[in-house]
C-alpha atoms as a PDB file:
ATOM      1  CA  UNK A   1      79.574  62.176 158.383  1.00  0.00           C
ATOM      2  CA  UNK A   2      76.180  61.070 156.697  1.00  0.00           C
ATOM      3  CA  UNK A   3      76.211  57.696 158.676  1.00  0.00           C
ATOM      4  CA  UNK A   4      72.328  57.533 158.106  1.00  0.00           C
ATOM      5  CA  UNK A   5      72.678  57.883 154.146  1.00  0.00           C
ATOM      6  CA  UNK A   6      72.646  53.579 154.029  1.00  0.00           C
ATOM      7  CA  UNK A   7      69.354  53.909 156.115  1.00  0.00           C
ATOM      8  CA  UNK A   8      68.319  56.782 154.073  1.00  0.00           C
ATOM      9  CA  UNK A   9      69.000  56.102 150.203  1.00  0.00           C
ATOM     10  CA  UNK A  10      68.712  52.108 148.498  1.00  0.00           C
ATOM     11  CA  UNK A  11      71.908  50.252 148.357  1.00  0.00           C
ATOM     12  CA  UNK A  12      73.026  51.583 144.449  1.00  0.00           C
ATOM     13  CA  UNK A  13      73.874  49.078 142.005  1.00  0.00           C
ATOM     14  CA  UNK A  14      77.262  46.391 142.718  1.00  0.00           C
ATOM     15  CA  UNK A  15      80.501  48.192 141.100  1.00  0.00           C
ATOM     16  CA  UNK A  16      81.240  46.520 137.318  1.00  0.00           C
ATOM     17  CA  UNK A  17      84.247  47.488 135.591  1.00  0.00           C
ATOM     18  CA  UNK A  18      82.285  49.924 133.767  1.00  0.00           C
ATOM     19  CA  UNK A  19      81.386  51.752 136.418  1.00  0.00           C
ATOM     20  CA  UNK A  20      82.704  55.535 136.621  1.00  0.00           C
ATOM     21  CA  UNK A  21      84.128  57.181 139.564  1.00  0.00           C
ATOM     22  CA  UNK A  22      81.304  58.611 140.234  1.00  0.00           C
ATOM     23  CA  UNK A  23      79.342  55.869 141.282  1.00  0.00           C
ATOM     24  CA  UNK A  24      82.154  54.320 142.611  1.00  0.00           C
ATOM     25  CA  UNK A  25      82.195  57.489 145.162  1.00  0.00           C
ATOM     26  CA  UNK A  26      78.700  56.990 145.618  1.00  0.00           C
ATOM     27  CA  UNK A  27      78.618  53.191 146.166  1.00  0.00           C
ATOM     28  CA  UNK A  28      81.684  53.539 148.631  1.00  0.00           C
ATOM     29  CA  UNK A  29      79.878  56.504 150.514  1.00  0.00           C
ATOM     30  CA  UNK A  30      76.826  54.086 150.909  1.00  0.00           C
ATOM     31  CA  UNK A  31      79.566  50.875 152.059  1.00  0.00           C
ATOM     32  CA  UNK A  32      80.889  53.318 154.569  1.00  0.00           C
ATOM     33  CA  UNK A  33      77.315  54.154 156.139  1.00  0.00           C
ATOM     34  CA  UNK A  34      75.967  50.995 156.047  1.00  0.00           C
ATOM     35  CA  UNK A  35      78.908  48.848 157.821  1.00  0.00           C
ATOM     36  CA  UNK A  36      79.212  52.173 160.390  1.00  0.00           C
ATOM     37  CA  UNK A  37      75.348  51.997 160.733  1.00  0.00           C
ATOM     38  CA  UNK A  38      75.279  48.174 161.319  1.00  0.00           C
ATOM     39  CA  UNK A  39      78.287  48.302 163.759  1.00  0.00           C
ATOM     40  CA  UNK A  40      76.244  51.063 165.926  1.00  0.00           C
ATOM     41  CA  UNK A  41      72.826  49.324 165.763  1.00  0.00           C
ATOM     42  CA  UNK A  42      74.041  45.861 166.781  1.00  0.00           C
ATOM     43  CA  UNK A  43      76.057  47.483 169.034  1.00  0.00           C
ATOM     44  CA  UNK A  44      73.158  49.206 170.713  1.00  0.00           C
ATOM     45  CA  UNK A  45      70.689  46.140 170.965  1.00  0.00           C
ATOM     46  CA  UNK A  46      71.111  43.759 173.617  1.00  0.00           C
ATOM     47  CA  UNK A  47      72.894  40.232 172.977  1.00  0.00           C
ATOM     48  CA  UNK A  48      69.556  38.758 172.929  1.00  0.00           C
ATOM     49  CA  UNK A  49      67.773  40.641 170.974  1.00  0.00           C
ATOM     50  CA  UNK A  50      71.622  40.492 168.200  1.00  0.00           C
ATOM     51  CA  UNK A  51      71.725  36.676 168.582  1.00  0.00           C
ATOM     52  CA  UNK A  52      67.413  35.994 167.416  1.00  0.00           C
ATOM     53  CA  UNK A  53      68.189  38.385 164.700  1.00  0.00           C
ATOM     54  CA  UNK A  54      69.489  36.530 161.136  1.00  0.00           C
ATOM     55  CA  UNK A  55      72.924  37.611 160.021  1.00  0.00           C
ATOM     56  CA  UNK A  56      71.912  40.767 157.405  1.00  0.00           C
ATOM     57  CA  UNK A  57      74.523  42.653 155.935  1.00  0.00           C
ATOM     58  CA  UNK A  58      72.053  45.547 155.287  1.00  0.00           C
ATOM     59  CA  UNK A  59      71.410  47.880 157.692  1.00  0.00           C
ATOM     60  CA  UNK A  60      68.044  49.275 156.630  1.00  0.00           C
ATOM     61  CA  UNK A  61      67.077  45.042 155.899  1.00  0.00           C
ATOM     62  CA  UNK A  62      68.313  44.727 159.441  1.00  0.00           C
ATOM     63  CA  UNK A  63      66.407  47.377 161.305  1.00  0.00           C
ATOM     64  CA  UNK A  64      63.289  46.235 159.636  1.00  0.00           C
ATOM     65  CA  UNK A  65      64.065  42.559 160.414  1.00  0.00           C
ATOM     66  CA  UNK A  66      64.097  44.053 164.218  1.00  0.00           C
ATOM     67  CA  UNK A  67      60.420  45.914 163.621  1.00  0.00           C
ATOM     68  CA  UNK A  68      59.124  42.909 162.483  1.00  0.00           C
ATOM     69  CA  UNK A  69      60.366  40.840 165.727  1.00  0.00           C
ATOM     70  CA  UNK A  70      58.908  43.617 167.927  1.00  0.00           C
ATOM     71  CA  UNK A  71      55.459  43.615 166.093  1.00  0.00           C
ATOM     72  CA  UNK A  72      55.453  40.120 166.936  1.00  0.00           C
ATOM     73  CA  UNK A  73      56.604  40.457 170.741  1.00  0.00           C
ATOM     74  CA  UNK A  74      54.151  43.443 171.023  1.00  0.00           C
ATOM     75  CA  UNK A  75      50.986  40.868 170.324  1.00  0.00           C
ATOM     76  CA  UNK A  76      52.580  38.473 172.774  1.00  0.00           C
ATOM     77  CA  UNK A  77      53.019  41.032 175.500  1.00  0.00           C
ATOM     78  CA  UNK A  78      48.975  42.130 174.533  1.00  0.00           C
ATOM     79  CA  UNK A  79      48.141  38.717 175.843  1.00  0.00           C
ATOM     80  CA  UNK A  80      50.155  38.012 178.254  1.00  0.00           C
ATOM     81  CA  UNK A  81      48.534  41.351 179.872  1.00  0.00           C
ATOM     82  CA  UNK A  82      44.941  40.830 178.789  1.00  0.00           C
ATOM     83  CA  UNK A  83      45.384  36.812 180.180  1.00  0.00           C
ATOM     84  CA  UNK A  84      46.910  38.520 183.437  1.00  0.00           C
ATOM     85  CA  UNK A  85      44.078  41.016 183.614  1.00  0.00           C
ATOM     86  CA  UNK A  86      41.236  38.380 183.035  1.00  0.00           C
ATOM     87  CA  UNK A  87      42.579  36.068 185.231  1.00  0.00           C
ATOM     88  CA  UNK A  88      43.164  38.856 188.214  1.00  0.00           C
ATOM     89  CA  UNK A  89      41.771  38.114 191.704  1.00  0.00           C
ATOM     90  CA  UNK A  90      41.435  40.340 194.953  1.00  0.00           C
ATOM     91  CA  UNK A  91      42.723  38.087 197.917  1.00  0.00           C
ATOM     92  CA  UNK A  92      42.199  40.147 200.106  1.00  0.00           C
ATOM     93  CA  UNK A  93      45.781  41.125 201.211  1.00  0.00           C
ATOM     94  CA  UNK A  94      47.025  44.565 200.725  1.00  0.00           C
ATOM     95  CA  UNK A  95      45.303  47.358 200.117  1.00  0.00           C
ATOM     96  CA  UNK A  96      42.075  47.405 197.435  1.00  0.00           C
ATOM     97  CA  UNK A  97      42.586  50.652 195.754  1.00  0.00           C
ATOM     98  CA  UNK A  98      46.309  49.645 195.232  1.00  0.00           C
ATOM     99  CA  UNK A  99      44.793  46.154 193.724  1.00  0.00           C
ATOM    100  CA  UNK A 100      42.481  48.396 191.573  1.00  0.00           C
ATOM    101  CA  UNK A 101      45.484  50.800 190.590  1.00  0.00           C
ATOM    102  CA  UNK A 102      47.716  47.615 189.554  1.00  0.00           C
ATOM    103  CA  UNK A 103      44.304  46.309 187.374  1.00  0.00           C
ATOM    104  CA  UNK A 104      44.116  49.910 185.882  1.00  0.00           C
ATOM    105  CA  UNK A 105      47.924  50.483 184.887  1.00  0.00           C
ATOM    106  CA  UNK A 106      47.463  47.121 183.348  1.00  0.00           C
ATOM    107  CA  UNK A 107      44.757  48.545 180.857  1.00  0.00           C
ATOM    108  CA  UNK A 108      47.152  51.754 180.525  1.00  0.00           C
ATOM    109  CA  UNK A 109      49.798  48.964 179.473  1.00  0.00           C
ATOM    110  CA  UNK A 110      47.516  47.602 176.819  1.00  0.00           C
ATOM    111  CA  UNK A 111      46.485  51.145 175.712  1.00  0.00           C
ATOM    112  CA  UNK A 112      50.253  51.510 174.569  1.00  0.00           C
ATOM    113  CA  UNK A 113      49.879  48.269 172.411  1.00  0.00           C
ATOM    114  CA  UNK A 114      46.796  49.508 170.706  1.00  0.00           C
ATOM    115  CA  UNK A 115      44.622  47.387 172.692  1.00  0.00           C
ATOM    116  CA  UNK A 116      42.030  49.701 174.237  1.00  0.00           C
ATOM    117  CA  UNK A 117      39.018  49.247 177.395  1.00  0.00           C
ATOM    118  CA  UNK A 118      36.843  51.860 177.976  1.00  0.00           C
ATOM    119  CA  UNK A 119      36.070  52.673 181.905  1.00  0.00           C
ATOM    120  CA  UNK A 120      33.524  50.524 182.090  1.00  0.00           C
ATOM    121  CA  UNK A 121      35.165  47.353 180.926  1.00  0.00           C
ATOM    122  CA  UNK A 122      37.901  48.230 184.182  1.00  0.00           C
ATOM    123  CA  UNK A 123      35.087  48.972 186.333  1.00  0.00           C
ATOM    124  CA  UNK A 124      33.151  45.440 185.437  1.00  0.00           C
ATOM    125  CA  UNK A 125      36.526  43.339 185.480  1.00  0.00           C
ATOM    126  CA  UNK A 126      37.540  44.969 188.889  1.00  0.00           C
ATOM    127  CA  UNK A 127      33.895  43.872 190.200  1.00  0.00           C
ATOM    128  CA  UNK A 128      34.202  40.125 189.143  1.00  0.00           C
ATOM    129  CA  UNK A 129      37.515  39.746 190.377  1.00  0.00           C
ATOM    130  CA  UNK A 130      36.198  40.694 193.940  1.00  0.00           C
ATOM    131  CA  UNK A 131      35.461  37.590 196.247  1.00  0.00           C
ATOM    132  CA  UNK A 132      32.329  37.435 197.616  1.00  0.00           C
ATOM    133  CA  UNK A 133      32.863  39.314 200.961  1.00  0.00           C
ATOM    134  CA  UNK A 134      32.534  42.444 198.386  1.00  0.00           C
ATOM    135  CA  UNK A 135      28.937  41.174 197.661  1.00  0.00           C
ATOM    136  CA  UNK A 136      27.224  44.377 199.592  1.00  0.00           C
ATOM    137  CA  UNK A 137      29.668  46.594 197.448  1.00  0.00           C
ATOM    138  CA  UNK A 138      28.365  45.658 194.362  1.00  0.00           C
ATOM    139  CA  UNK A 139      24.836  45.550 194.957  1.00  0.00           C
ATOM    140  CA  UNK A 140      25.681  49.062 196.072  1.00  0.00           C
ATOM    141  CA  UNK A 141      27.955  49.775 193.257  1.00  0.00           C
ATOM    142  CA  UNK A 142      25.262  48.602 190.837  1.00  0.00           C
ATOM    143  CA  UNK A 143      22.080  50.445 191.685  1.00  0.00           C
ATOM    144  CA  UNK A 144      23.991  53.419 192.288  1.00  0.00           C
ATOM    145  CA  UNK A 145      23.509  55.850 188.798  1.00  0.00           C
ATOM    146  CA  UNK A 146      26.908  57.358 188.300  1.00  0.00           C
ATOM    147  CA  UNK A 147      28.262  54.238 187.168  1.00  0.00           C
ATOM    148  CA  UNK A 148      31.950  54.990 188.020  1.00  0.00           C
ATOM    149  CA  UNK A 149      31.289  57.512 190.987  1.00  0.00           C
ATOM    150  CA  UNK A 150      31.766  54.608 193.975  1.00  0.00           C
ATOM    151  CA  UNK A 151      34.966  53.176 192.438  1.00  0.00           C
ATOM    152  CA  UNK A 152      36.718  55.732 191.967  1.00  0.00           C
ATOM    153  CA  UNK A 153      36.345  57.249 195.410  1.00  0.00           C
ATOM    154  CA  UNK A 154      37.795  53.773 196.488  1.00  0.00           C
END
């Protein structure tokens, strides 16, 4: 059915009255794939992404309209993480390795976004988030030579 030939080949030149029946066939066969392949896309999206999104009557100008708006939600959600990791505190409810498990899927999170920590950046935020009951843990923590040998048996 070629309905990815509008997302595949540039729209061909507008019909004249010139134009032989050969490009008519191929300008219709392009019309065809690009209203079927804007129909499925903006049927596939949610409302709210459809209704941010300018009215484009190109599919392939539409999809990369939608990149774009991702590429610019992706940066957001890369702060809103690193602010939430930053600004992380142990209060001492629940259960600490679950507390360090939420800190560390929040680094995996970022990893996806191309923003990466090492180890030791976890293993430092994790400390300064502790309140000070956890003193004795990292004096401990910090003299000990395998930097990431204590926390992880946690």
């Amino acid at each position: 059915m070629d309905l990815d030939y509008a997302l595949r080949v540039d729209e061909p030149a507008k019909l004249t009255d010139n134009s032989t029946a050969e490009e008519k066939s191929i300008y219709e066969k392009w019309e065809r794939s690009n209203r079927m392949s804007l129909m499925i896309i903006k049927h596939s999206i949610s409302d709210t992404i459809r209704g941010a999104m300018p009215e484009e009557e190109n599919a392939k100008k539409f999809l990369s309209q939608i990149a774009d708006r991702f590429v610019a939600s992706e940066k957001v959600e890369a702060c809103t993480l690193l602010s939430k990791l930053v600004t992380m505190r142990y209060n001492g409810k629940g259960n600490i390795r679950e507390y360090i498990m939420e800190m560390s899927n929040l680094v995996t999170k970022m990893k996806a976004l191309k923003l990466e920590f090492s180890q030791e950046i976890l293993v430092y935020l994790v400390l300064i988030s502790l309140p000070t009951q956890f003193g004795p843990f990292k004096i401990n923590y910090n003299t000990q030579r395998e930097k990431n040998g204590l926390l992880m048996s946690l």
